[in-house]
Protein backbone atom coordinates (compact mmCIF):
# COMPACT_ATOMS: atom_id res chain seq x y z
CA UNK A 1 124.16 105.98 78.78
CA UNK A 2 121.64 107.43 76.55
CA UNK A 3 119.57 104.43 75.99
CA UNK A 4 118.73 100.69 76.52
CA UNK A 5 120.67 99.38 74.28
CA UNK A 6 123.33 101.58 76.44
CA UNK A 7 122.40 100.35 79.55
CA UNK A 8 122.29 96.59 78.07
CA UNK A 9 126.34 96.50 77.49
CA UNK A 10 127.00 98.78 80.16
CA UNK A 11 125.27 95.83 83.05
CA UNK A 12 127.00 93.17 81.00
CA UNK A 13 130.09 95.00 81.48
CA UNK A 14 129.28 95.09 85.64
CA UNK A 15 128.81 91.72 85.35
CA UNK A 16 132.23 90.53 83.64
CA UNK A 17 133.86 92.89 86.20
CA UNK A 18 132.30 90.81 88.92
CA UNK A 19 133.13 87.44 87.41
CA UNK A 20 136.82 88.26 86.98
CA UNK A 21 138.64 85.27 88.95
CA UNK A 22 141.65 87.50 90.06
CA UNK A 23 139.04 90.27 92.25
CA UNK A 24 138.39 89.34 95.78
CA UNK A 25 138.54 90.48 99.35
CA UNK A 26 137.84 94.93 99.21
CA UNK A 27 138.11 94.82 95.87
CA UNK A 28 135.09 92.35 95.20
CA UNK A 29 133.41 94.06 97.99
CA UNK A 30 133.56 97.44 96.71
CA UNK A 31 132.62 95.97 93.09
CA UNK A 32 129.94 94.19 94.80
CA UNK A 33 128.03 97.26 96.28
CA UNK A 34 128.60 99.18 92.44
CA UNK A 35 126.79 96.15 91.33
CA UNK A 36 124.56 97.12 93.45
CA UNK A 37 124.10 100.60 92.99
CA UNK A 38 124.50 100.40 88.82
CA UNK A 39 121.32 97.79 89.02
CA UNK A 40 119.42 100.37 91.53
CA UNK A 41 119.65 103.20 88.86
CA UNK A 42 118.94 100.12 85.95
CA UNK A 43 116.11 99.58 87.47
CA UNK A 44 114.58 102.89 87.53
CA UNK A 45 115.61 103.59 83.80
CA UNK A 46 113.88 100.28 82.49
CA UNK A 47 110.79 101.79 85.04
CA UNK A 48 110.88 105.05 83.11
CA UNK A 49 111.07 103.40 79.51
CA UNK A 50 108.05 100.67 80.68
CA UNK A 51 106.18 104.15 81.56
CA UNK A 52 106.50 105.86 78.31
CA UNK A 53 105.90 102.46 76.47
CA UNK A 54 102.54 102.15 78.37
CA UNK A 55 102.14 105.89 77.52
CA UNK A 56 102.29 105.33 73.66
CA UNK A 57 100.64 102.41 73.40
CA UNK A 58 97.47 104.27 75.26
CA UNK A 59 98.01 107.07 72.78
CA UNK A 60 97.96 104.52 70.05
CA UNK A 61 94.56 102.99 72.13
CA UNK A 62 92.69 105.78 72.88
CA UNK A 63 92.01 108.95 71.20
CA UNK A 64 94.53 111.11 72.96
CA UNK A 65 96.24 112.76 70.28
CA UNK A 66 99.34 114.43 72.35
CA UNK A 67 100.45 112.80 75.46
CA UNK A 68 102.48 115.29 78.45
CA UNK A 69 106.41 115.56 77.51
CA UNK A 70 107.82 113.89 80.04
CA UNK A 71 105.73 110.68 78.96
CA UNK A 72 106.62 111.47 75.23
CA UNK A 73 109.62 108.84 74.22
């Protein structure tokens, strides 16, 4: 994944994978907890991009010129 749009397919993927009619018992299960995991890391990616967003639009605000690189999008 290198960015949202990325991330956008890649969760829509997870969830045709968990809405396939012929997965069940460990199978749905161990899809299940991926689900889990892949919306865990989501989460924190969409965090991160809200952070930088906020970041820019105070640059944009404010008269801060040069913001720190990790808050640079």
């Amino acid at each position: 994944m290198n960015n949202l749009g990325d991330l956008n397919m890649y969760l829509f993927e997870q969830l045709e994978r968990l809405n396939e009619e012929d997965v069940s018992g460990e199978t749905l299960n161990n899809e299940i907890e991926r689900s889990s995991a892949v919306t865990k890391v989501a989460g924190a990616i969409i965090d991160n991009a809200r952070l930088v967003l906020q970041a820019e639009k105070m640059k944009e605000e404010t008269a801060v010129n040069k913001l720190p690189n990790i808050l640079q999008g």
